[in-house]
C-alpha atoms as a PDB file:
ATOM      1  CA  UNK A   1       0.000   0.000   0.000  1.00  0.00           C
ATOM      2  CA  UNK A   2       1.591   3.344  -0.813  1.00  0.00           C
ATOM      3  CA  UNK A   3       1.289   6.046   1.292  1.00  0.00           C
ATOM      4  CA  UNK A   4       1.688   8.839  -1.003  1.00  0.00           C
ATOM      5  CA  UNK A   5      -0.087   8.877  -4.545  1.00  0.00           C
ATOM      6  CA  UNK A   6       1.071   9.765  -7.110  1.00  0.00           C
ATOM      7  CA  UNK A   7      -0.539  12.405  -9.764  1.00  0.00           C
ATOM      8  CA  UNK A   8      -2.069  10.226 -12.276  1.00  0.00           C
ATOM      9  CA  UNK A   9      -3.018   8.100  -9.273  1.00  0.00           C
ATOM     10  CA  UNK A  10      -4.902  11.428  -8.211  1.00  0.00           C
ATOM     11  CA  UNK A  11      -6.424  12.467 -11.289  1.00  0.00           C
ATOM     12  CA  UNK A  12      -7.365   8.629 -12.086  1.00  0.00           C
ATOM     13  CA  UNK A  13      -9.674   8.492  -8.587  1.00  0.00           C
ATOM     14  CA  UNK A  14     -11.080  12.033  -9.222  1.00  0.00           C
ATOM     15  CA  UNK A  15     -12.152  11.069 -12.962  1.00  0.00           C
ATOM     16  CA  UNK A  16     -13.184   7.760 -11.531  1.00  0.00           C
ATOM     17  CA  UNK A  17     -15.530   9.791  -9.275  1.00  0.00           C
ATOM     18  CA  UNK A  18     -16.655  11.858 -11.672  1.00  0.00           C
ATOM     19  CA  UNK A  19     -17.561   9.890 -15.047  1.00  0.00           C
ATOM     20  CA  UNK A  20     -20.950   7.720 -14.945  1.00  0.00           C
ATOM     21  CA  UNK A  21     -19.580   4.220 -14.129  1.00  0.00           C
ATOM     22  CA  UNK A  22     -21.659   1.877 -11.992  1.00  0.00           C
ATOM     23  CA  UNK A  23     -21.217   2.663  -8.736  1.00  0.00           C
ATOM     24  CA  UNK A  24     -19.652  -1.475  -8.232  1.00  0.00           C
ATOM     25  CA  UNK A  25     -17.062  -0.500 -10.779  1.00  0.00           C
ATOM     26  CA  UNK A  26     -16.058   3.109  -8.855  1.00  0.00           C
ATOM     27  CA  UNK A  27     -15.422   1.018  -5.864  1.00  0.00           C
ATOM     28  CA  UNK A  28     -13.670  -1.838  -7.333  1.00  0.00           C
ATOM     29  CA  UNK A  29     -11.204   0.203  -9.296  1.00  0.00           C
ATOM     30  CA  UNK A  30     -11.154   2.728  -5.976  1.00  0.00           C
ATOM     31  CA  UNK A  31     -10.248  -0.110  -3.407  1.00  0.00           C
ATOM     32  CA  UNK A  32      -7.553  -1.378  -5.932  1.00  0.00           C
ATOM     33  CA  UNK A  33      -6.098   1.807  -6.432  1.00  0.00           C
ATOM     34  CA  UNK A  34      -6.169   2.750  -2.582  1.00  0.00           C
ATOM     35  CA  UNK A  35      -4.153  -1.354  -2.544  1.00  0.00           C
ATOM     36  CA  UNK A  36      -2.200  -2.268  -5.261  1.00  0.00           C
ATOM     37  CA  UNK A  37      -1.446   1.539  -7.134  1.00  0.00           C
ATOM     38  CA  UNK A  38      -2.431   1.868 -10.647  1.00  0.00           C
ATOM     39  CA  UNK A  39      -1.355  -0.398 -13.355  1.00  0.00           C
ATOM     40  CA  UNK A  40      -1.900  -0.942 -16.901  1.00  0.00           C
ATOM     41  CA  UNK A  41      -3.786  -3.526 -16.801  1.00  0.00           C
ATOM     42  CA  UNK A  42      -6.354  -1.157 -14.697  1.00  0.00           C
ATOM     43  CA  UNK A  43      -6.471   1.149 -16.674  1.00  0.00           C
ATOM     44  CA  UNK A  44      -7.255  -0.736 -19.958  1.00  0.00           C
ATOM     45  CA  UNK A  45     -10.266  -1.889 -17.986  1.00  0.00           C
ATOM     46  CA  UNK A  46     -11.252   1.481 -17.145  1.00  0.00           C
ATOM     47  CA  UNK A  47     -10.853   2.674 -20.568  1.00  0.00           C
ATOM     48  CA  UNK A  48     -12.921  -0.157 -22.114  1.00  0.00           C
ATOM     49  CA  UNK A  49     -15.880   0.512 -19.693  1.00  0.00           C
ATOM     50  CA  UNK A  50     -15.933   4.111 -20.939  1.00  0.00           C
ATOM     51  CA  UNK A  51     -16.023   3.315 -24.149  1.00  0.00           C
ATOM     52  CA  UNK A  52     -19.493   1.313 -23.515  1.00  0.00           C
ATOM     53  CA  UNK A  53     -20.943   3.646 -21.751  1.00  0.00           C
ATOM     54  CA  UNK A  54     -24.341   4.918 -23.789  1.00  0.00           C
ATOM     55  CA  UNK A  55     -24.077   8.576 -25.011  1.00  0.00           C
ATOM     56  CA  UNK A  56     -27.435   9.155 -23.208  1.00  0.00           C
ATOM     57  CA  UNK A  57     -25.851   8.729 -19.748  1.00  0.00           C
ATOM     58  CA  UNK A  58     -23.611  11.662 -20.698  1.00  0.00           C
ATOM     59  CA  UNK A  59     -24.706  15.568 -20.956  1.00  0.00           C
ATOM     60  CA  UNK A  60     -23.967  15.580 -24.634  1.00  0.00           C
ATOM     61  CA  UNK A  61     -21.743  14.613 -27.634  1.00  0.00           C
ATOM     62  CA  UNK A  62     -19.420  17.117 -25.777  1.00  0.00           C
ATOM     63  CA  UNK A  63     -18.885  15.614 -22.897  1.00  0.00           C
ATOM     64  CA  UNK A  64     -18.556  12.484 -23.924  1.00  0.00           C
ATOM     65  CA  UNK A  65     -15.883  13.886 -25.887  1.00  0.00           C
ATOM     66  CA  UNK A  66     -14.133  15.456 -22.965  1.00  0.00           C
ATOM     67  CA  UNK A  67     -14.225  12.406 -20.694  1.00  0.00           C
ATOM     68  CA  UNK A  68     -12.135  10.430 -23.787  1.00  0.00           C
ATOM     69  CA  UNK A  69      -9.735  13.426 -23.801  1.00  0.00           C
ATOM     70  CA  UNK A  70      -9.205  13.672 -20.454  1.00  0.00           C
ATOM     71  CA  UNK A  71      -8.488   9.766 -19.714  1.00  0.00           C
ATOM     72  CA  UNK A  72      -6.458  10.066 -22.613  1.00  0.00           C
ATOM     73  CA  UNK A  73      -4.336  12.417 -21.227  1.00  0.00           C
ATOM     74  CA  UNK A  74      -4.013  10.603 -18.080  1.00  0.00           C
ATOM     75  CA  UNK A  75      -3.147   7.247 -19.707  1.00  0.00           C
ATOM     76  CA  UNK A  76      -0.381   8.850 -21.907  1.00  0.00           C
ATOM     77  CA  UNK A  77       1.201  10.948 -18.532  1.00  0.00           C
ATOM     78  CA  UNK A  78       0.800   7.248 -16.591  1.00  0.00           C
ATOM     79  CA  UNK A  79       2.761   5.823 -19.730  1.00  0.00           C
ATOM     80  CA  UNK A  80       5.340   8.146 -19.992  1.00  0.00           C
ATOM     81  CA  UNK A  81       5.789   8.184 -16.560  1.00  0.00           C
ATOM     82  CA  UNK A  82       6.463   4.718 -16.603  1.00  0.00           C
ATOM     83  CA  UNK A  83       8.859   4.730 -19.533  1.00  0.00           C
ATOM     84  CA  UNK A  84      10.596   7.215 -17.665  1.00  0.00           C
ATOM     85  CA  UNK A  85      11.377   4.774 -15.101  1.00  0.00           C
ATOM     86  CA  UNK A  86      13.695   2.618 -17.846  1.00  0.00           C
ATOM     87  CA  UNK A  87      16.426   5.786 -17.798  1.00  0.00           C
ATOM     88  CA  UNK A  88      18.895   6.778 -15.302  1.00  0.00           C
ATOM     89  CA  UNK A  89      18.147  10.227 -13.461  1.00  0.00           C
ATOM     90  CA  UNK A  90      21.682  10.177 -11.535  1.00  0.00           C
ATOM     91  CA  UNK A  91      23.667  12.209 -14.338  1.00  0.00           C
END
């Protein structure tokens, strides 16, 4: 269990919270956040489950947009952030 999170960690639970997922899913993917940290695997899962969400639980065309650009965003900062891990940062 980590006791600090990280950002995407942070901005993963707060778009968790706010997108319409089930409420079952929130928690699941909450309580393995606040556990294991976030992984890949995760937040495939979490992407896919957006993606079948019906347009009609969303405001509008626009806001389904925006919740696919903002997970985007995170995903990419998560992946980079990981890749950055494969370099040295002593030099």
């Amino acid at each position: 269990m980590a006791s600090q999170r990280s950002p995407e960690e942070k901005n993963v639970l707060k778009f968790i919270e706010s997108a319409p997922f089930s409420d079952e899913d929130k928690q699941g993917w909450m309580d393995a956040i606040h556990e294991n940290g976030l992984t890949e695997d995760m937040l495939n899962s979490i992407h896919a489950k957006l993606k079948e969400i019906p347009l009609e639980k969303f405001a509008g065309d626009w806001q389904h947009a925006k919740f696919n650009m903002d997970f985007n965003m995170i995903l990419k900062r998560w992946q980079m952030g990981e890749a950055s891990k494969n370099f040295r940062h002593n030099r």
